[in-house]
C-alpha atoms as a PDB file:
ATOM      1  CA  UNK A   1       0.834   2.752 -27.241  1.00  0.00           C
ATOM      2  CA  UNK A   2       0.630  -0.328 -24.774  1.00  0.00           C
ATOM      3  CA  UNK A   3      -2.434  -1.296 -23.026  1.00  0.00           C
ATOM      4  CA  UNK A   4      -2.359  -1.247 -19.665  1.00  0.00           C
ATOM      5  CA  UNK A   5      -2.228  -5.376 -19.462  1.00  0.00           C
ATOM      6  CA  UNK A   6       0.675  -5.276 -22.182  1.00  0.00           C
ATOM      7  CA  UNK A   7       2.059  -2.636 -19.460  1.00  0.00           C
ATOM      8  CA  UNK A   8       1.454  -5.395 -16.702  1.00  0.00           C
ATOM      9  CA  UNK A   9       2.999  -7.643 -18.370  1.00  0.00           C
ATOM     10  CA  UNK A  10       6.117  -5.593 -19.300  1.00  0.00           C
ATOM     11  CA  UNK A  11       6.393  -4.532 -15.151  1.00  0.00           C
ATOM     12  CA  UNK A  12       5.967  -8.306 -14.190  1.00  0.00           C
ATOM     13  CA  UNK A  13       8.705  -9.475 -16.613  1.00  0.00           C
ATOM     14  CA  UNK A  14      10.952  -7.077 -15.023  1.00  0.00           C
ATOM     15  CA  UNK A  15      10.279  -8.068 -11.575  1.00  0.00           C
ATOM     16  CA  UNK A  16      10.856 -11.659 -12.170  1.00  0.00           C
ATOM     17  CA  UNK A  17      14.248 -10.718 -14.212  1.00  0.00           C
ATOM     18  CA  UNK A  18      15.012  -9.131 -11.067  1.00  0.00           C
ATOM     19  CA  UNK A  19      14.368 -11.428  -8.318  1.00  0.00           C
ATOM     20  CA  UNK A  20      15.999 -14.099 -10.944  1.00  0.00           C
ATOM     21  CA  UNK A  21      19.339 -11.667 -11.547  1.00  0.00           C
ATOM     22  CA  UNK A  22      19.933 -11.122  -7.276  1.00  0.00           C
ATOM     23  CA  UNK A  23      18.295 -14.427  -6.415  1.00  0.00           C
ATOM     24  CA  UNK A  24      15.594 -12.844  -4.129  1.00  0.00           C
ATOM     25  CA  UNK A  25      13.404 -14.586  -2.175  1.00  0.00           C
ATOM     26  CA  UNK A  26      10.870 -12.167  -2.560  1.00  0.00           C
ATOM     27  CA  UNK A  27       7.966 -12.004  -4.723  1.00  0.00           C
ATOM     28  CA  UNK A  28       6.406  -8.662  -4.264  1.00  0.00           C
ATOM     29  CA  UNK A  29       2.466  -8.127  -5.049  1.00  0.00           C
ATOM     30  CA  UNK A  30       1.841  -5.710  -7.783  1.00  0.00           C
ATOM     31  CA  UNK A  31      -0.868  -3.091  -6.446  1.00  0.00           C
ATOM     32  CA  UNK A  32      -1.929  -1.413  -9.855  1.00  0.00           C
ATOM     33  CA  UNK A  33      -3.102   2.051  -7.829  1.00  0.00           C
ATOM     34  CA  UNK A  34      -6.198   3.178  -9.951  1.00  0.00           C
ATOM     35  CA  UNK A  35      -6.607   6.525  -8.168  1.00  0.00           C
ATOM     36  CA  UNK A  36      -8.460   8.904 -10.852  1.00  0.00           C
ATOM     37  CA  UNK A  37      -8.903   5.901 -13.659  1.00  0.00           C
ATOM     38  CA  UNK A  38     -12.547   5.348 -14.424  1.00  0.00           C
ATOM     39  CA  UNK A  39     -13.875   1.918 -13.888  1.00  0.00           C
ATOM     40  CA  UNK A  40     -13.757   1.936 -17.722  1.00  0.00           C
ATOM     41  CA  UNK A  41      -9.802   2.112 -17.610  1.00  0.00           C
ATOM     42  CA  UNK A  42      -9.324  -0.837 -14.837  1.00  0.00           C
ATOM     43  CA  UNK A  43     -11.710  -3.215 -16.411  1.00  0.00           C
ATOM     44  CA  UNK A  44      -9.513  -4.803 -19.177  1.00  0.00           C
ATOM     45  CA  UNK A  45      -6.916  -5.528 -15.785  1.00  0.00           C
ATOM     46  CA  UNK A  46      -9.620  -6.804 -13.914  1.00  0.00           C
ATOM     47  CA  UNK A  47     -11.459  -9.230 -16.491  1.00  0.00           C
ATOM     48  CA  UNK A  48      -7.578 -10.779 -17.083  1.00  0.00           C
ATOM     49  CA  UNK A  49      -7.828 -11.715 -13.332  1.00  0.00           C
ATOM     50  CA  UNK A  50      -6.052  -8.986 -11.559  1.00  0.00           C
ATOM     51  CA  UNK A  51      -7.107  -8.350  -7.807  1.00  0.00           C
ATOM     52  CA  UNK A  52      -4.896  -5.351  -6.233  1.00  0.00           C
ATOM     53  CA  UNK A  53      -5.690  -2.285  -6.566  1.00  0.00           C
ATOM     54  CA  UNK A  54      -4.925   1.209  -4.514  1.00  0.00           C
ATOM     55  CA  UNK A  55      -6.965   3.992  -3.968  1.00  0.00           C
ATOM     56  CA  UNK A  56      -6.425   7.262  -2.235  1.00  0.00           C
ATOM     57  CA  UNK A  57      -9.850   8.487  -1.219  1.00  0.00           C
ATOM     58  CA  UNK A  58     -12.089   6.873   0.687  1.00  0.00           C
ATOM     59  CA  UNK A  59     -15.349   8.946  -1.399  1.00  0.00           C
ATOM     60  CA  UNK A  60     -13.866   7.617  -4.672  1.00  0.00           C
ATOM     61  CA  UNK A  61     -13.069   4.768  -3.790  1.00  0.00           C
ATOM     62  CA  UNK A  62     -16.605   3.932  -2.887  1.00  0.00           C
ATOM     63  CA  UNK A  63     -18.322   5.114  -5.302  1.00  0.00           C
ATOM     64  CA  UNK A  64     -16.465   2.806  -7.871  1.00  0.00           C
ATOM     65  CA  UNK A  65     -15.563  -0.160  -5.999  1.00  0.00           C
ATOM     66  CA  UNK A  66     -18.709  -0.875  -4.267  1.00  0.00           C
ATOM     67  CA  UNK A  67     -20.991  -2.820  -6.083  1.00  0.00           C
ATOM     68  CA  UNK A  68     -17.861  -4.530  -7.840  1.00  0.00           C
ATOM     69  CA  UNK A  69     -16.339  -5.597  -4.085  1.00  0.00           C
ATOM     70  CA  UNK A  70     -20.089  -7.550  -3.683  1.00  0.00           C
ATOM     71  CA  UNK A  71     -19.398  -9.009  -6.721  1.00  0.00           C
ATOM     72  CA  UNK A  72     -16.005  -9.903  -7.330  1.00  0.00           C
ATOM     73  CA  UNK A  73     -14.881 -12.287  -3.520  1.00  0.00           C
ATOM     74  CA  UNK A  74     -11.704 -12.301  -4.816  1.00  0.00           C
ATOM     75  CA  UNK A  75     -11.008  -8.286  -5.171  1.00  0.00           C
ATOM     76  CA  UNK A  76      -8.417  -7.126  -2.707  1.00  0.00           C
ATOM     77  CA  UNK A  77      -8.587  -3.215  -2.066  1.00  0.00           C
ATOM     78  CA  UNK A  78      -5.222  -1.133  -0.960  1.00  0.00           C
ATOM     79  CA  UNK A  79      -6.087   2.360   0.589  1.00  0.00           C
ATOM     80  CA  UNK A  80      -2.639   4.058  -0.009  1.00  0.00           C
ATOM     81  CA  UNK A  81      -3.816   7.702   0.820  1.00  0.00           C
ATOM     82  CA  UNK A  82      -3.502   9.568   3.817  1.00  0.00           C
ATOM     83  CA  UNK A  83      -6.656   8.620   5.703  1.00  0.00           C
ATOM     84  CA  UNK A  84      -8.968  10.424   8.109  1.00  0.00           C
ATOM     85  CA  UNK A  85      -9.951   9.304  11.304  1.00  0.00           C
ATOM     86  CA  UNK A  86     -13.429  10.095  10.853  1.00  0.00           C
ATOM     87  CA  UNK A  87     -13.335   8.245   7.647  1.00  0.00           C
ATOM     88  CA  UNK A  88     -11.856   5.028   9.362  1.00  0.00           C
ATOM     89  CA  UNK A  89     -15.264   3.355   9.632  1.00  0.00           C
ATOM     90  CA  UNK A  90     -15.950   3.531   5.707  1.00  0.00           C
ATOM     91  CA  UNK A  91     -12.192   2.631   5.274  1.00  0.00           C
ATOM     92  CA  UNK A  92     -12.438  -0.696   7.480  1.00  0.00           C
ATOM     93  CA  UNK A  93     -15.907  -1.446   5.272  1.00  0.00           C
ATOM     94  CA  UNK A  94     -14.069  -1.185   1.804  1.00  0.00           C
ATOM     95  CA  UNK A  95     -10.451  -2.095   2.048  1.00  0.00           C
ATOM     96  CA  UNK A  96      -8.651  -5.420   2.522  1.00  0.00           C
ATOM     97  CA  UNK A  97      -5.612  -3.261   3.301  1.00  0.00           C
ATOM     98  CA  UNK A  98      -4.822   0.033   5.151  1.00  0.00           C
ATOM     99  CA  UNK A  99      -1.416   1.108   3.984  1.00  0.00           C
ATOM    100  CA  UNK A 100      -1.375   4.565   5.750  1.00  0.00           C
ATOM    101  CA  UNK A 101      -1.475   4.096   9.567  1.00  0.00           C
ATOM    102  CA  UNK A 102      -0.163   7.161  10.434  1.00  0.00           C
ATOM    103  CA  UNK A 103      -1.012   8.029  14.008  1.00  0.00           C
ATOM    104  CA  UNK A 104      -2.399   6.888  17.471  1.00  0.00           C
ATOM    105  CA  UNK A 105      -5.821   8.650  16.883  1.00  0.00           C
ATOM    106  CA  UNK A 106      -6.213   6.742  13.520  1.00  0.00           C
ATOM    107  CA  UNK A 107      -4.975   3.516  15.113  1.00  0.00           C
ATOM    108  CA  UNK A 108      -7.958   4.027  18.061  1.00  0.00           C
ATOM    109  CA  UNK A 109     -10.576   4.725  15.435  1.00  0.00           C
ATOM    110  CA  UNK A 110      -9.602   1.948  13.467  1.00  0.00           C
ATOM    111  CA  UNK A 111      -9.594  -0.018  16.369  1.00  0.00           C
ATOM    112  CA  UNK A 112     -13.068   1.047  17.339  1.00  0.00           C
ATOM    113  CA  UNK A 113     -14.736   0.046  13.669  1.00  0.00           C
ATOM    114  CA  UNK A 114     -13.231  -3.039  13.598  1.00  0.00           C
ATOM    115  CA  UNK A 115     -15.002  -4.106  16.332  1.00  0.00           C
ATOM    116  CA  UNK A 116     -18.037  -2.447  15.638  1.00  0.00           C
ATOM    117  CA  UNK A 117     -18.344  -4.388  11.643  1.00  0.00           C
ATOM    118  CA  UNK A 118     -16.748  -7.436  13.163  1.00  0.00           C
ATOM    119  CA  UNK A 119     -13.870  -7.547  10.356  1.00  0.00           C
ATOM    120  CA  UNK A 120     -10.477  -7.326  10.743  1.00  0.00           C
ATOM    121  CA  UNK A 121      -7.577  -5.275   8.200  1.00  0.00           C
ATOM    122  CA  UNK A 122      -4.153  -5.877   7.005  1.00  0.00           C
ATOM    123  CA  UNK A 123      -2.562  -2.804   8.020  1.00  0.00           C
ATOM    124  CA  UNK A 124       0.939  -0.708   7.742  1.00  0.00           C
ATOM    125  CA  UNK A 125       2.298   1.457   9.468  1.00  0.00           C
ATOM    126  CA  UNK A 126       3.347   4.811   7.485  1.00  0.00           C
ATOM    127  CA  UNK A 127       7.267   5.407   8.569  1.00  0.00           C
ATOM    128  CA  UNK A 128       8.049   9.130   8.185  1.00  0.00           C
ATOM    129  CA  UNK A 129      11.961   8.090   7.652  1.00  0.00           C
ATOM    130  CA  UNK A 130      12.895  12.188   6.055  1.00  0.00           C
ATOM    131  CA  UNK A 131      11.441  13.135   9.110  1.00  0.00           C
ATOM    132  CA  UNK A 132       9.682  15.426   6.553  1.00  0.00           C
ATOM    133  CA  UNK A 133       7.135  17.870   8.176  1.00  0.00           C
ATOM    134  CA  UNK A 134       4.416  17.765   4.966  1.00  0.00           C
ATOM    135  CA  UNK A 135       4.508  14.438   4.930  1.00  0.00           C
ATOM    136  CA  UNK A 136       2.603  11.937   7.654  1.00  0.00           C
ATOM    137  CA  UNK A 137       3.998   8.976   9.209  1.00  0.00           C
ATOM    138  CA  UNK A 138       5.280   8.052  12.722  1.00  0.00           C
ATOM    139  CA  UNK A 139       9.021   8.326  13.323  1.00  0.00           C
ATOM    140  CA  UNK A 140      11.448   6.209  13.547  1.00  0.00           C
ATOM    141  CA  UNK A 141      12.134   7.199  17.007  1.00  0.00           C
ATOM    142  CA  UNK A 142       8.563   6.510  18.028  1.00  0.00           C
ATOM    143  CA  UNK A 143       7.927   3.416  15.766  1.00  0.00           C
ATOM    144  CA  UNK A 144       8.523   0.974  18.495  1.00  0.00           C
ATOM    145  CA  UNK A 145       6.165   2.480  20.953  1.00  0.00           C
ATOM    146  CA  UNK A 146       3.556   2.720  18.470  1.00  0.00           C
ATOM    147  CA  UNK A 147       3.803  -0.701  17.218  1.00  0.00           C
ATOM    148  CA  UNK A 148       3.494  -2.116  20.208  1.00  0.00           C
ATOM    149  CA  UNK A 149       0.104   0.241  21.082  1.00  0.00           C
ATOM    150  CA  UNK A 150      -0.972  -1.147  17.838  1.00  0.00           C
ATOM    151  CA  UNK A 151      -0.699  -4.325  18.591  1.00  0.00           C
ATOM    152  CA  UNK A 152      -1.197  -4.917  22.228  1.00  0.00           C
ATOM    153  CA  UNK A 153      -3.339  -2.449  23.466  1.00  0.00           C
ATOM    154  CA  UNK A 154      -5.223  -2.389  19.892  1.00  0.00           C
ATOM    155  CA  UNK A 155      -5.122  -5.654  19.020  1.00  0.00           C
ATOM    156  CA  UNK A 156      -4.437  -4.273  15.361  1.00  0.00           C
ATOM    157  CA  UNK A 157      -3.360  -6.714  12.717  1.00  0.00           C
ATOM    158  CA  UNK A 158       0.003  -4.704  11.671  1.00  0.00           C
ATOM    159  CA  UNK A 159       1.252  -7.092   9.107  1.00  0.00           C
ATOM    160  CA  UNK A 160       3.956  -4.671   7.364  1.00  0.00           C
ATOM    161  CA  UNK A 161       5.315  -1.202   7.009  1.00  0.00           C
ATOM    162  CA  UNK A 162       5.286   1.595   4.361  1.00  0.00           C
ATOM    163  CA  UNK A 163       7.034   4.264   3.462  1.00  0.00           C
ATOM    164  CA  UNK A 164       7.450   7.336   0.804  1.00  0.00           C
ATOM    165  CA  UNK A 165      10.831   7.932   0.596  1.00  0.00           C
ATOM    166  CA  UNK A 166      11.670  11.895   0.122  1.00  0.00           C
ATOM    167  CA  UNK A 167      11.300  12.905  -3.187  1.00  0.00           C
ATOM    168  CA  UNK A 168      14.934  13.567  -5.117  1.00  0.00           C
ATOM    169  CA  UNK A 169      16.655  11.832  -3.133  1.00  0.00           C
ATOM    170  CA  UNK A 170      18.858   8.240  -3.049  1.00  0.00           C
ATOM    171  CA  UNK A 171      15.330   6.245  -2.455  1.00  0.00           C
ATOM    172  CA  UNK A 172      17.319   2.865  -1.781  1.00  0.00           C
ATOM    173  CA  UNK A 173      18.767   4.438   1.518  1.00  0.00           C
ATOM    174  CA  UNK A 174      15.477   4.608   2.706  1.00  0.00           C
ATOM    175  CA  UNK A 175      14.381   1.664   1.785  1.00  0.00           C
ATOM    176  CA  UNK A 176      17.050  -0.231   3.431  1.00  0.00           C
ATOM    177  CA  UNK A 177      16.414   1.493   6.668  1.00  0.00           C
ATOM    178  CA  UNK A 178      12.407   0.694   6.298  1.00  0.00           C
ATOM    179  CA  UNK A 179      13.644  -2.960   5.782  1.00  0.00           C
ATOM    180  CA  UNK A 180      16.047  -3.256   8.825  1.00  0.00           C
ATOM    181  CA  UNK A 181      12.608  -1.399  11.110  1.00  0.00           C
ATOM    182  CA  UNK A 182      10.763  -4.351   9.962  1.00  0.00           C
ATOM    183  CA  UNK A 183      13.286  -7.008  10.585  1.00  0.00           C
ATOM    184  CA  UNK A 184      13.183  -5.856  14.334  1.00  0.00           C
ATOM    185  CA  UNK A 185       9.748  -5.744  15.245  1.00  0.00           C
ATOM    186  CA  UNK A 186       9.424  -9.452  13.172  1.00  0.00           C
ATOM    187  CA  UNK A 187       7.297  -7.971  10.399  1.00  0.00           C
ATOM    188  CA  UNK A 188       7.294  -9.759   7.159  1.00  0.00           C
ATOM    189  CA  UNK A 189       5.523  -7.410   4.840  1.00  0.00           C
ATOM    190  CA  UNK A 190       6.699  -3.955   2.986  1.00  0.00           C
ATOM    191  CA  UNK A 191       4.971  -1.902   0.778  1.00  0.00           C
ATOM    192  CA  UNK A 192       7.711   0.281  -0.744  1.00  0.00           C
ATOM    193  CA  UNK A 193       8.320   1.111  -4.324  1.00  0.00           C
ATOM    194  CA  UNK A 194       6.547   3.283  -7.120  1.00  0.00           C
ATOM    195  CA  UNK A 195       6.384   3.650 -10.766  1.00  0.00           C
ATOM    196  CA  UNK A 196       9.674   5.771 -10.420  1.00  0.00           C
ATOM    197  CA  UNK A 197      11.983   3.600  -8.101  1.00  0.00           C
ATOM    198  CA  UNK A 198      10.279   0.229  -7.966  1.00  0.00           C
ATOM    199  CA  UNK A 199      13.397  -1.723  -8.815  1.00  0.00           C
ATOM    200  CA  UNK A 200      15.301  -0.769  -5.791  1.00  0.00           C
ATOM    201  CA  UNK A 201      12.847  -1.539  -3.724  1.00  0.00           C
ATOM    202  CA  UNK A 202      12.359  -5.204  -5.036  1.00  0.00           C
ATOM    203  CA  UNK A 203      15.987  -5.534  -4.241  1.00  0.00           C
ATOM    204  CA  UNK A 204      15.701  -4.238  -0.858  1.00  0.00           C
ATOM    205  CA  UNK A 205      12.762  -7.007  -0.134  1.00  0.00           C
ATOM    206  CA  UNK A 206       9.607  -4.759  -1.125  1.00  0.00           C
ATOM    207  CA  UNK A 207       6.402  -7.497  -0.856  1.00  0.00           C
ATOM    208  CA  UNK A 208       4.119  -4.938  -2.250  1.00  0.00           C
ATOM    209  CA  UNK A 209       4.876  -2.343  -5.164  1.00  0.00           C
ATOM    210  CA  UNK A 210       2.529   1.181  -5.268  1.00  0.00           C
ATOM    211  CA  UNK A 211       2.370   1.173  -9.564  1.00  0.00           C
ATOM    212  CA  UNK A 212      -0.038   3.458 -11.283  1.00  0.00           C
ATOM    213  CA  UNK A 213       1.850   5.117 -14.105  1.00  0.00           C
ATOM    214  CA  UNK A 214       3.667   2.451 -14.736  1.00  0.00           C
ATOM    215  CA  UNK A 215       0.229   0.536 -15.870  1.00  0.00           C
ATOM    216  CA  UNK A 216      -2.435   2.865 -16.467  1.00  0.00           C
ATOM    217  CA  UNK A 217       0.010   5.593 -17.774  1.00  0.00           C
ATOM    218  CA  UNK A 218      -0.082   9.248 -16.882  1.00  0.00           C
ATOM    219  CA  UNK A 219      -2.731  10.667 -14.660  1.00  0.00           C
ATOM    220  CA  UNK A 220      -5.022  13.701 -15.005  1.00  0.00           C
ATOM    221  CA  UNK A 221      -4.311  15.641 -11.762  1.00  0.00           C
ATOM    222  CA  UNK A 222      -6.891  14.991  -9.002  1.00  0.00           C
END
């Protein structure tokens, strides 16, 4: 059994032998999403001077980040999880990064507790590329529109965009066409790739890989 640094380790090797094999320019940022892991679990990670992490609820989130965010400066917290508007206040408090912006009411809210705590988030917008009804995320029809709400009539930081590809199917399509939506709109940053297809999205220009199995092995369902 591997630790979950040894398991770091192993993922980063990989990475490198992959941006070395296609000559990327990209180095993506490893997120290591600790969703469900006690504090207990993460620790080793963090005391070997890892800072990204990902979490999925805002509730649990807070109750195991909190005190560590007023300790640690250097932390950097990923919400990856579909978020709530009503929760975007607490959201904006916590996280460095808002992977999940999903909708116009979200984007208002966000907008709203930004100013009101005087702090500012990296934010992505969710792309909905299957077009899949369970699954949130603005179209691709719509993105342009909504970017620039985001950014002009928001005065959001939108720094990148993200995407869950449909499950069982050819992931690298959809990265690719993720890749291309950024290229338009001038956006350097993508948050694409898992535990399952990470490699094809660090050779379609991912800049920061989703990885929680991959490094804290399997999760008890939450």
């Amino acid at each position: 059994m591997h630790s979950s640094l040894q398991k770091l380790a192993l993922v980063k090797n990989k990475v490198n032998e992959i941006i070395r094999q296609k000559q990327l320019k990209t180095s993506p940022t490893i997120i290591v999403i600790s969703k469900t892991f006690s504090l207990e679990k993460i620790k080793p990670l963090l005391d070997n001077g890892h800072v990204h992490f990902g979490e999925n609820k805002i509730q649990e989130a807070e109750s195991k980040w909190l005190e560590i965010t007023n300790l640690n400066k250097n932390l950097q917290l990923h919400m990856v999880g579909k978020l709530q508007s009503n929760k975007a206040k607490k959201a904006v408090k916590l996280f460095n990064f808002i992977h999940s912006l999903d909708s116009a009411k979200l984007a208002l809210k966000l907008s709203q507790s930004e100013k009101e705590l005087n702090k500012k988030t990296k934010l992505f917008i969710q792309v909905n590329l299957g077009e899949e009804t369970q699954k949130s995320g603005i179209n691709l029809k719509d993105l342009d529109n909504f970017y620039n709400y985001c950014t002009n009539d928001l005065l959001l930081n939108i720094i990148g965009l993200m995407c869950l590809p449909p499950i069982n199917l050819n992931s690298d399509k959809y990265f690719k066409i993720l890749k291309k939506s950024a290229e338009k709109l001038n956006l350097n940053e993508l948050s694409m790739g898992m535990s399952s297809d990470f490699e094809e999205a660090i050779i379609n220009g991912s800049t920061y890989l989703r990885l929680g199995t991959a490094i804290l092995g399997e999760r008890s369902i939450k």
